[in-house]
C-alpha atoms as a PDB file:
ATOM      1  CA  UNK A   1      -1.907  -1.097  12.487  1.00  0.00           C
ATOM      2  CA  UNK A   2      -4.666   1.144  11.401  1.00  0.00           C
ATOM      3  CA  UNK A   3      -2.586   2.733   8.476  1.00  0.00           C
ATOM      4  CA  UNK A   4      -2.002  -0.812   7.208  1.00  0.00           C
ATOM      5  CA  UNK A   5      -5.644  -1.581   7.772  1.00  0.00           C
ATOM      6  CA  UNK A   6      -6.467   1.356   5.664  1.00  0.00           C
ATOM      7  CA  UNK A   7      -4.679  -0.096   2.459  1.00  0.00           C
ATOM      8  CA  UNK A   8      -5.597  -3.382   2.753  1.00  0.00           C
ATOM      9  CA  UNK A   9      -8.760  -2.396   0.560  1.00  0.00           C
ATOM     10  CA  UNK A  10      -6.456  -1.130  -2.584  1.00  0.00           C
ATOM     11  CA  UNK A  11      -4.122  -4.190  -2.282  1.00  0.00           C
ATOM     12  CA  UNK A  12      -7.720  -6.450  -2.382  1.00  0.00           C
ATOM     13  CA  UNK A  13      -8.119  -4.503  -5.580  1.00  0.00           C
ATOM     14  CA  UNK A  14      -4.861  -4.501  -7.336  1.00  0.00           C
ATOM     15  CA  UNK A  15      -3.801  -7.832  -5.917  1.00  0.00           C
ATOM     16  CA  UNK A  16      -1.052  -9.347  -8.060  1.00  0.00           C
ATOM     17  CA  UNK A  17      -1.533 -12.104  -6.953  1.00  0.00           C
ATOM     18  CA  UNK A  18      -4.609 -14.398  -5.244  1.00  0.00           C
ATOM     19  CA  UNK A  19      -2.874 -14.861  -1.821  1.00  0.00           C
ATOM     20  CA  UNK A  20      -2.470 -10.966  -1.598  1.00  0.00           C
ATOM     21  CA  UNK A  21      -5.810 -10.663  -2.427  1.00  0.00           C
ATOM     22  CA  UNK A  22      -7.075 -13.360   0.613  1.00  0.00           C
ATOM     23  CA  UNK A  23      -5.070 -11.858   2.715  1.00  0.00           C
ATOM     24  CA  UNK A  24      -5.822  -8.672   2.384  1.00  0.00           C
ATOM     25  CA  UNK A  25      -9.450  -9.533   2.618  1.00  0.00           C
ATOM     26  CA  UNK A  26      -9.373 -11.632   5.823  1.00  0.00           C
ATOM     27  CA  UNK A  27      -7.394  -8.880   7.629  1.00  0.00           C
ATOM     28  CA  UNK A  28     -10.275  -6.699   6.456  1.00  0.00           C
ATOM     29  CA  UNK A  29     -12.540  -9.035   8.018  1.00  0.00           C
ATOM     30  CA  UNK A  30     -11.355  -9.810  11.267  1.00  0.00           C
ATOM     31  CA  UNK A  31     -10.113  -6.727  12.294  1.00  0.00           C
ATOM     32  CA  UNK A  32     -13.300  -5.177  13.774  1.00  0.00           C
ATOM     33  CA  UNK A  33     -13.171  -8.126  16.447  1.00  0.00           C
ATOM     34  CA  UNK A  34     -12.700  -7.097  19.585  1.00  0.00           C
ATOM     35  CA  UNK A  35      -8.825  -7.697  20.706  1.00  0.00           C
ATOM     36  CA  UNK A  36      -8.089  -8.722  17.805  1.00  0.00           C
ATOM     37  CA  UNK A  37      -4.499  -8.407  16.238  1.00  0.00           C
ATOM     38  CA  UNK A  38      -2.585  -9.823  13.097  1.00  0.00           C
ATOM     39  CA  UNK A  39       0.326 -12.813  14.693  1.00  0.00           C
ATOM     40  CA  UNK A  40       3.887 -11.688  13.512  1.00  0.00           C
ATOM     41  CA  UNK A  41       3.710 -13.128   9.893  1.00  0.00           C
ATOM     42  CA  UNK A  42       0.467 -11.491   8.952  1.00  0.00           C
ATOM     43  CA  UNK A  43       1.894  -7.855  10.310  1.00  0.00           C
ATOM     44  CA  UNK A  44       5.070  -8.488   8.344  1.00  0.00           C
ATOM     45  CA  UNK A  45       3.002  -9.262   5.090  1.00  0.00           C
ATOM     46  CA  UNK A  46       1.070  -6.411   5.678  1.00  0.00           C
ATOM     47  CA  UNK A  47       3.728  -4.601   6.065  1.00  0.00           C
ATOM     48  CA  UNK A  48       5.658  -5.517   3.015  1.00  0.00           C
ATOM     49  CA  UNK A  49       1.982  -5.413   0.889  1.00  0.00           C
ATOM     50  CA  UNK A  50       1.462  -1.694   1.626  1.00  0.00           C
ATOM     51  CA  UNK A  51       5.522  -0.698   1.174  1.00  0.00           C
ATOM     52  CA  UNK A  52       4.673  -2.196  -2.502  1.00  0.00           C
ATOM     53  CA  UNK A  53       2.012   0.069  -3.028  1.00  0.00           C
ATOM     54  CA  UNK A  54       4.279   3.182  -2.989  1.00  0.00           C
ATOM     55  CA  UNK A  55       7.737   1.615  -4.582  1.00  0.00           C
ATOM     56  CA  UNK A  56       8.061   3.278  -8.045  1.00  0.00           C
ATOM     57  CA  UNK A  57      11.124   1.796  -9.855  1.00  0.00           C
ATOM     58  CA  UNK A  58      12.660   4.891 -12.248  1.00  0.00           C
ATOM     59  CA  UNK A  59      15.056   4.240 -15.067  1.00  0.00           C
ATOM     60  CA  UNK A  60      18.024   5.994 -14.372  1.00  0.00           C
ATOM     61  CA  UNK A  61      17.884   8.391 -17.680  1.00  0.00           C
ATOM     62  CA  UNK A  62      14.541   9.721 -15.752  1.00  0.00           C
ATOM     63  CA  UNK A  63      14.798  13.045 -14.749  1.00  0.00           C
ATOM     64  CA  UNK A  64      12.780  14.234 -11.154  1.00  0.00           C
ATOM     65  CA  UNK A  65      10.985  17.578 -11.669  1.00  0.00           C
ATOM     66  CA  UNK A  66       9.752  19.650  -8.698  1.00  0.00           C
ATOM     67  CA  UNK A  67       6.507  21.533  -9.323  1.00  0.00           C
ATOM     68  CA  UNK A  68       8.650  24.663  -8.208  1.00  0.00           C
ATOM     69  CA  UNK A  69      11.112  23.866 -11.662  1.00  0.00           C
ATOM     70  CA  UNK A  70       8.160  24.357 -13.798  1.00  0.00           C
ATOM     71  CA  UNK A  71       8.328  27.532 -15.510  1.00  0.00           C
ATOM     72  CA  UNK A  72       4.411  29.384 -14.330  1.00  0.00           C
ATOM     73  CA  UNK A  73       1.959  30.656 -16.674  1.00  0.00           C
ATOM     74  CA  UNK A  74       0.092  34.081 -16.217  1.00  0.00           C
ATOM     75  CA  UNK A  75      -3.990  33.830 -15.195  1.00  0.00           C
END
């Protein structure tokens, strides 16, 4: 819960929408109460709200390049 916690701050940010954004900013505030934990629904939304953050959708004529594939330069 406290890795989803951490993000809610960037969704608040980039929300796409206003009910990420509300969300994301209630979790943010009750979450210091003590005992406190998201019901079922709220976890899930969390859950899918920081899995968004990280999705990057590629065309498939993109090519992946590891740094190791670059060719190095002399200092």
């Amino acid at each position: 819960m406290d890795e989803l916690l951490f993000h809610m701050p960037t969704i608040a940010k980039s929300a796409n929408a206003e009910w990420e954004r509300r969300l994301s900013l209630s979790m943010m505030q009750q979450s210091p109460r003590r005992g406190w934990c998201p019901s079922d629904k709220q976890a899930a939304m969390m859950h899918k709200l920081v899995s968004a953050l990280f999705i990057k959708v590629r065309g498939d004529d993109e090519e992946f390049h590891l740094i190791d594939d670059y060719p190095q330069t002399a200092a």
